[in-house]
C-alpha atoms as a PDB file:
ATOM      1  CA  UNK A   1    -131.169  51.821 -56.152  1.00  0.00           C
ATOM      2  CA  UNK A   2    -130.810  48.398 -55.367  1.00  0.00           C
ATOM      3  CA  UNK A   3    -131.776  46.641 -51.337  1.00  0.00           C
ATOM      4  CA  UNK A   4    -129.602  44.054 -50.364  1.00  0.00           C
ATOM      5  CA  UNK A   5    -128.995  42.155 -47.554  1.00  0.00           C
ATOM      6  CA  UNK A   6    -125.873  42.715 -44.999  1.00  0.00           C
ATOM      7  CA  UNK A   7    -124.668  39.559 -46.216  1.00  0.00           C
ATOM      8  CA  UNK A   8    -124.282  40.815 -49.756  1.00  0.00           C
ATOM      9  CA  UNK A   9    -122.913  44.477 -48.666  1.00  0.00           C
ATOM     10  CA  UNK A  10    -119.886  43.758 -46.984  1.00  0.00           C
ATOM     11  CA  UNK A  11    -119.002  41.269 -49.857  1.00  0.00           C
ATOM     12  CA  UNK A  12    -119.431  44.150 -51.996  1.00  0.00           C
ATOM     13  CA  UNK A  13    -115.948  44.990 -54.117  1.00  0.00           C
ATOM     14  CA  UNK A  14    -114.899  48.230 -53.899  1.00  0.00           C
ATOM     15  CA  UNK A  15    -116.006  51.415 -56.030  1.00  0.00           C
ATOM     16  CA  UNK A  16    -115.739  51.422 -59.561  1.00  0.00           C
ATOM     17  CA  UNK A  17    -115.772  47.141 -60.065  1.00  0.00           C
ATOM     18  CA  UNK A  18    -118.111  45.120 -61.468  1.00  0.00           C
ATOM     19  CA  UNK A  19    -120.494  42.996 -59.651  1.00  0.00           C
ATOM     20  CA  UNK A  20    -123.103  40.008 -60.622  1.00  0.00           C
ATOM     21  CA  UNK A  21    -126.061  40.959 -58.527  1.00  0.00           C
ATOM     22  CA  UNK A  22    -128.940  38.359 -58.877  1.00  0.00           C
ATOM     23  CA  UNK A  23    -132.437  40.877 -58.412  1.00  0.00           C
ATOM     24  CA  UNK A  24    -135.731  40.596 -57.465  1.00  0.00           C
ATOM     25  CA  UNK A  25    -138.283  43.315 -58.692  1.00  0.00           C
ATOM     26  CA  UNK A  26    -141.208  44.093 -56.379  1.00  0.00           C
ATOM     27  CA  UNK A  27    -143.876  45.731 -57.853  1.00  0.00           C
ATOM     28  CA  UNK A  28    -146.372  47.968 -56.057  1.00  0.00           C
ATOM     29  CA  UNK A  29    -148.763  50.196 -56.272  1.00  0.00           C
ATOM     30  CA  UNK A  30    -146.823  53.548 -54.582  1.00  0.00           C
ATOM     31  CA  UNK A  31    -143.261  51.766 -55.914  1.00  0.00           C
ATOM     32  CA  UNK A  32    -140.694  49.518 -57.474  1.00  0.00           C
ATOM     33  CA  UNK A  33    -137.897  48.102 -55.081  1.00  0.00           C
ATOM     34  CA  UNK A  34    -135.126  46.191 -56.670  1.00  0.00           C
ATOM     35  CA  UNK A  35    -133.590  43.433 -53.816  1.00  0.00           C
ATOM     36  CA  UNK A  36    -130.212  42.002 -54.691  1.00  0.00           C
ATOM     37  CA  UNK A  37    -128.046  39.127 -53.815  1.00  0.00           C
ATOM     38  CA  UNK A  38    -124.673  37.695 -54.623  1.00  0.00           C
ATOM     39  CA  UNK A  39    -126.207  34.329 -54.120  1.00  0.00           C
ATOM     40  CA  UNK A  40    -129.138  33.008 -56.294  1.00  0.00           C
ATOM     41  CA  UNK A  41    -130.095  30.712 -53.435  1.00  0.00           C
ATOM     42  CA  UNK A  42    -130.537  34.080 -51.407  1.00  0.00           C
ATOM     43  CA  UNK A  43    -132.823  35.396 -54.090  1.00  0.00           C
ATOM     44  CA  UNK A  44    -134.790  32.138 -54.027  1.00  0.00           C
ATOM     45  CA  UNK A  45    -135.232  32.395 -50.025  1.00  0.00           C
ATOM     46  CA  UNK A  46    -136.088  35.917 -49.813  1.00  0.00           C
ATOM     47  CA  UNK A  47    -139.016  35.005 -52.375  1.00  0.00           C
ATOM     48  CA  UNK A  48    -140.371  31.893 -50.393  1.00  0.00           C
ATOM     49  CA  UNK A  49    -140.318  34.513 -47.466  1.00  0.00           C
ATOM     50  CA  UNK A  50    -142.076  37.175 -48.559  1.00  0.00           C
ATOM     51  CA  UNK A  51    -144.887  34.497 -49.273  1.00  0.00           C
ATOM     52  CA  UNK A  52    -144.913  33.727 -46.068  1.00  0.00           C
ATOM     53  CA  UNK A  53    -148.094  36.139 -43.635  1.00  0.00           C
ATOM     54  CA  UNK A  54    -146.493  38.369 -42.295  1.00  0.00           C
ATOM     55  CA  UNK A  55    -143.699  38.326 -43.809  1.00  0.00           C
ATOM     56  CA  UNK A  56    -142.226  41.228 -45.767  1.00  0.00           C
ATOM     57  CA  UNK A  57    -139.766  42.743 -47.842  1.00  0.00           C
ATOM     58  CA  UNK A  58    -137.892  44.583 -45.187  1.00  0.00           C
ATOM     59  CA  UNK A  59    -138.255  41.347 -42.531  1.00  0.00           C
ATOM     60  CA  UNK A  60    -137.370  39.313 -45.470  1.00  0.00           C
ATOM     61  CA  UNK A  61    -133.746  41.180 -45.469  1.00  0.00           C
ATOM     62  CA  UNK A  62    -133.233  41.107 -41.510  1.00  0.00           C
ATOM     63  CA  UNK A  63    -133.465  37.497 -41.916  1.00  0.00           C
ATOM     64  CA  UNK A  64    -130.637  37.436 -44.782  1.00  0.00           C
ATOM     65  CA  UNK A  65    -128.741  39.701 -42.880  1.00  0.00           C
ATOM     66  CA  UNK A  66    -128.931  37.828 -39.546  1.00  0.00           C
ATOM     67  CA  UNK A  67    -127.828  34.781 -40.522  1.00  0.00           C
ATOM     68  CA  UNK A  68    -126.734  33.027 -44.109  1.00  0.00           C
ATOM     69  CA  UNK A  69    -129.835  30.740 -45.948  1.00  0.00           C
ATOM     70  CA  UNK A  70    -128.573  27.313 -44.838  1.00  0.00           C
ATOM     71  CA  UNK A  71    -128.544  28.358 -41.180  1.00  0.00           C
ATOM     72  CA  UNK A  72    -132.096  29.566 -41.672  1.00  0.00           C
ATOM     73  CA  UNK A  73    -133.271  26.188 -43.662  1.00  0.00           C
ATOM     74  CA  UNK A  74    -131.524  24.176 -40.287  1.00  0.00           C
ATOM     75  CA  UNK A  75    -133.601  26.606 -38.031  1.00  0.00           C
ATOM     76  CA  UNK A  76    -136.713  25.194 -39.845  1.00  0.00           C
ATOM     77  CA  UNK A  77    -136.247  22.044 -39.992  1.00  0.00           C
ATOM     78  CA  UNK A  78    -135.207  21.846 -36.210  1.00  0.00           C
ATOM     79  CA  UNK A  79    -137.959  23.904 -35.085  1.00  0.00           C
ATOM     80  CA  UNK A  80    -135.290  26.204 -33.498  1.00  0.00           C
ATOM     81  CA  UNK A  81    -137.778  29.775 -32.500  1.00  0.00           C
ATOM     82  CA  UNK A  82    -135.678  31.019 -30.416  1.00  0.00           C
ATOM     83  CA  UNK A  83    -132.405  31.312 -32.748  1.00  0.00           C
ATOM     84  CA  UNK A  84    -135.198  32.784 -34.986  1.00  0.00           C
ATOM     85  CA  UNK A  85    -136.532  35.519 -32.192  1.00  0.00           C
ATOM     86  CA  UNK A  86    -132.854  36.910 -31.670  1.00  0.00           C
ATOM     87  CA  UNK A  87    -133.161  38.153 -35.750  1.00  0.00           C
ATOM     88  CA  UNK A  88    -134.653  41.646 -35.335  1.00  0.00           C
ATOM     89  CA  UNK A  89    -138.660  41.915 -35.687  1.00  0.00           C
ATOM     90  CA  UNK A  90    -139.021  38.769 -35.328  1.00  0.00           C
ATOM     91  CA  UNK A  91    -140.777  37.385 -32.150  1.00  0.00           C
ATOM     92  CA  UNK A  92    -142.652  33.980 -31.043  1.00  0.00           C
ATOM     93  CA  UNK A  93    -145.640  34.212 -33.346  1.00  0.00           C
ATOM     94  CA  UNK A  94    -143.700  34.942 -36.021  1.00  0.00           C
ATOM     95  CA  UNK A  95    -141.085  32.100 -35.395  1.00  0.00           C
ATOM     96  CA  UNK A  96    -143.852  30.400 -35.368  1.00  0.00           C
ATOM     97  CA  UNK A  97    -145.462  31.041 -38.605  1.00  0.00           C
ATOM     98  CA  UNK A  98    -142.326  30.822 -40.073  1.00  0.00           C
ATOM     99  CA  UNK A  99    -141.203  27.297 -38.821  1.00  0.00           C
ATOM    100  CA  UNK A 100    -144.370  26.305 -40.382  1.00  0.00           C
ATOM    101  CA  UNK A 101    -145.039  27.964 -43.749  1.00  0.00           C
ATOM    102  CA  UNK A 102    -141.205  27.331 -44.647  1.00  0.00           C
ATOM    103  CA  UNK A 103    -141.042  24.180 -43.807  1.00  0.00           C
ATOM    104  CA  UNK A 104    -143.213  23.007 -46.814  1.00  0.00           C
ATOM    105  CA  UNK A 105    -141.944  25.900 -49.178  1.00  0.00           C
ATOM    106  CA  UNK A 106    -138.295  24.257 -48.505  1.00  0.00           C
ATOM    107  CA  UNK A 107    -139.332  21.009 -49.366  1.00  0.00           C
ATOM    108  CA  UNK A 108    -141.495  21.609 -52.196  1.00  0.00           C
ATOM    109  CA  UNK A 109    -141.080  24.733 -53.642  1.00  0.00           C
ATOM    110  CA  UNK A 110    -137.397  25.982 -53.787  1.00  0.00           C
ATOM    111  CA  UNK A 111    -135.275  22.724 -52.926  1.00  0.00           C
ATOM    112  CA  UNK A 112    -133.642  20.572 -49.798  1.00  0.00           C
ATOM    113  CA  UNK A 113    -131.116  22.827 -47.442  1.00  0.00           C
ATOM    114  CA  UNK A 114    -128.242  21.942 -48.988  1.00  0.00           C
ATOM    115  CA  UNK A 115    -129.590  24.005 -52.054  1.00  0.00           C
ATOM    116  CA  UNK A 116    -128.791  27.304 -49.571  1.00  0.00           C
ATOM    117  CA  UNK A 117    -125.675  26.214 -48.428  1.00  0.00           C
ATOM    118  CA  UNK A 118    -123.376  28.710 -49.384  1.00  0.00           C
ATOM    119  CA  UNK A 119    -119.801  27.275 -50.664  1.00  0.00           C
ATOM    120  CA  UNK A 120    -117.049  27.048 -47.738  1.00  0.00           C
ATOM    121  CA  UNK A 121    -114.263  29.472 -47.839  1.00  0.00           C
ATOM    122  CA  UNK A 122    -110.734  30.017 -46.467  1.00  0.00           C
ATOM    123  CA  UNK A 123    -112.531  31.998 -43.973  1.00  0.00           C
ATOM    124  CA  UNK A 124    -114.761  28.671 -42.468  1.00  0.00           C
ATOM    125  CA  UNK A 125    -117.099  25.859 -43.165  1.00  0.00           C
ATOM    126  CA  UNK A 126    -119.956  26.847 -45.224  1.00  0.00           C
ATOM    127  CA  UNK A 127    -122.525  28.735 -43.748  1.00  0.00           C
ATOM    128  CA  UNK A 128    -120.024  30.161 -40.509  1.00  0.00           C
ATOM    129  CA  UNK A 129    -119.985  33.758 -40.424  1.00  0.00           C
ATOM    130  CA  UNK A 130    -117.114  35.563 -41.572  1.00  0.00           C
ATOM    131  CA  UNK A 131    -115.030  37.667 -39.401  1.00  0.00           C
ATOM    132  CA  UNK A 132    -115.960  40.650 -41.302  1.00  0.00           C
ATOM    133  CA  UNK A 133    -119.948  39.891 -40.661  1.00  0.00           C
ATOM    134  CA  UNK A 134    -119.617  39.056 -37.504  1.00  0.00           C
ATOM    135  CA  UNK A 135    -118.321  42.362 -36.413  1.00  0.00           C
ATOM    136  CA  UNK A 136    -120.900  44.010 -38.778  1.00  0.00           C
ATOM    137  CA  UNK A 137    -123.069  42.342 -36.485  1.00  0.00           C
ATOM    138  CA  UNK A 138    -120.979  43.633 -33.218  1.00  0.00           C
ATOM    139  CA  UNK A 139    -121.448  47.241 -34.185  1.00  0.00           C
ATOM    140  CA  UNK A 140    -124.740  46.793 -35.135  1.00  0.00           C
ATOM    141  CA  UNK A 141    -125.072  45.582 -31.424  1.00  0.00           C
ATOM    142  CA  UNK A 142    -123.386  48.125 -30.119  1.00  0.00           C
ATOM    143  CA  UNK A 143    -126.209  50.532 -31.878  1.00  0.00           C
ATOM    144  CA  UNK A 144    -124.353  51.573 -34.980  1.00  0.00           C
ATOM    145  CA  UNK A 145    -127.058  51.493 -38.292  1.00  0.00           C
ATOM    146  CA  UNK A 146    -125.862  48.899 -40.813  1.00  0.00           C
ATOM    147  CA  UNK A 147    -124.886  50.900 -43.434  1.00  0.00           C
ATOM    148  CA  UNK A 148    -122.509  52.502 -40.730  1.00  0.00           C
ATOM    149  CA  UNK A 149    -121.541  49.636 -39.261  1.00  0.00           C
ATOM    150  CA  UNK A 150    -120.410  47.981 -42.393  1.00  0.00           C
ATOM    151  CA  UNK A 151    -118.508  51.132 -43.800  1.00  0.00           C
ATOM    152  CA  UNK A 152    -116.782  51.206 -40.657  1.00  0.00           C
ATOM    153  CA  UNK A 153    -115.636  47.556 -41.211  1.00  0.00           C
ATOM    154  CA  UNK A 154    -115.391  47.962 -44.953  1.00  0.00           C
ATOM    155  CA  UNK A 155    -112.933  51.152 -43.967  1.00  0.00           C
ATOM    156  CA  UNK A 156    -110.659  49.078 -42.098  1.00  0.00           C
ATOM    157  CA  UNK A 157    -110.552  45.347 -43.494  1.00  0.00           C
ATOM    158  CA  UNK A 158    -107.627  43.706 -43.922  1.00  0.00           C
ATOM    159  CA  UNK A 159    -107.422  39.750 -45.025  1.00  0.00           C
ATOM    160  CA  UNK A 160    -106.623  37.669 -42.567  1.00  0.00           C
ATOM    161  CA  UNK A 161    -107.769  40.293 -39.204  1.00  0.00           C
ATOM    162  CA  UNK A 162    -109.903  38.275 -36.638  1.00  0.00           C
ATOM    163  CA  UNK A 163    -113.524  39.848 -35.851  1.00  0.00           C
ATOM    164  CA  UNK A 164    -112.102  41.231 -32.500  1.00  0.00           C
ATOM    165  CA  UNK A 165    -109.136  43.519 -34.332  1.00  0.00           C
ATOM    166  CA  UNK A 166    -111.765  44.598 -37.133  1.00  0.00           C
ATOM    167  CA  UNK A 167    -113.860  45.952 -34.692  1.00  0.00           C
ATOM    168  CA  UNK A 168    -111.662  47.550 -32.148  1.00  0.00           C
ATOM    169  CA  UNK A 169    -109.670  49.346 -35.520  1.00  0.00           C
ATOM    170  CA  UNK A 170    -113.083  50.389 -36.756  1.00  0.00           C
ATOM    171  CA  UNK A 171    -114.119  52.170 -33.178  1.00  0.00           C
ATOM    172  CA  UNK A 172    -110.489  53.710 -33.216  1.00  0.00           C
ATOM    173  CA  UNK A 173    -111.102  54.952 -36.502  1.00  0.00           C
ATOM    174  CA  UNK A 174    -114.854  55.966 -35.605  1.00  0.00           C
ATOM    175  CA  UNK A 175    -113.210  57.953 -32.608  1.00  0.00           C
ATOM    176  CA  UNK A 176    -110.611  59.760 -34.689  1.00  0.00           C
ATOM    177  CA  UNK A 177    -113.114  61.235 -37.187  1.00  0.00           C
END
């Protein structure tokens, strides 16, 4: 069983194809938990994160799966809390705290921002959204669980549909079933 970000799910291909997963073991006492990410520079942030107090595993993920690694590297760097408090379980002090402690781990330790940037698509510049995670996000809003959320969106993407279609066809198919 591998824990990945929502990021890295709804890229996922479909059943029964291949995928390059890059993994990070955590070892503990009670377990093992394998973490996976389609992009190393998303394995190398999740691992500066979970250094940081206070910071685990599971927060670690919410962060990946609120918003993609150069985003979070500009929220550092521009002392932005409060795009950081709208990630779930993650409030002042903990902006805080992270502002600070990844600040030097960005600079030092894994490598400048432009190291996270993810590569631009035909869906946007790098680091935008796709339409596909952004209604992810929407039903997540709306108080679907991720894993539903992103089957729902998985069950009815299309290339080319804008976030707004994705998610009204996903509800419509939600309501059907």
């Amino acid at each position: 069983e591998v824990e990945v970000p929502l990021s890295t799910f709804v890229n996922l291909p479909g059943a029964g194809e291949g995928v390059l997963l890059h993994t990070h073991l955590a070892v503990r006492e009670d377990a093992h938990a394998l973490y996976g990410f389609t992009a190393e520079a998303d394995k190398n942030l999740f691992r500066a994160l979970i250094k940081v107090s206070g910071v685990g595993a599971k927060l670690a993920l919410a962060i990946l799966s609120g918003m993609p690694a150069e985003q979070f590297a500009r929220c550092v760097q521009d002392d932005d809390a409060g795009r950081l408090t709208r990630l779930p379980g993650i409030g002042k002090k903990t902006a805080g705290r992270l502002i600070m402690e990844m600040r030097d781990r960005l600079g030092l330790e894994l490598k400048p921002a432009e190291a996270f940037a993810a590569p631009a698509t035909a869906s946007g510049p790098a680091g935008a959204p796709t339409p596909v995670e952004d209604a992810v996000s929407a039903l997540i809003a709306l108080g679907y669980k991720p894993a539903e959320a992103s089957r729902m969106v998985r069950d009815v993407r299309e290339e080319g549909l804008a976030c707004e279609e994705l998610i009204r066809r996903a509800l419509k198919l939600k309501a059907e079933n």
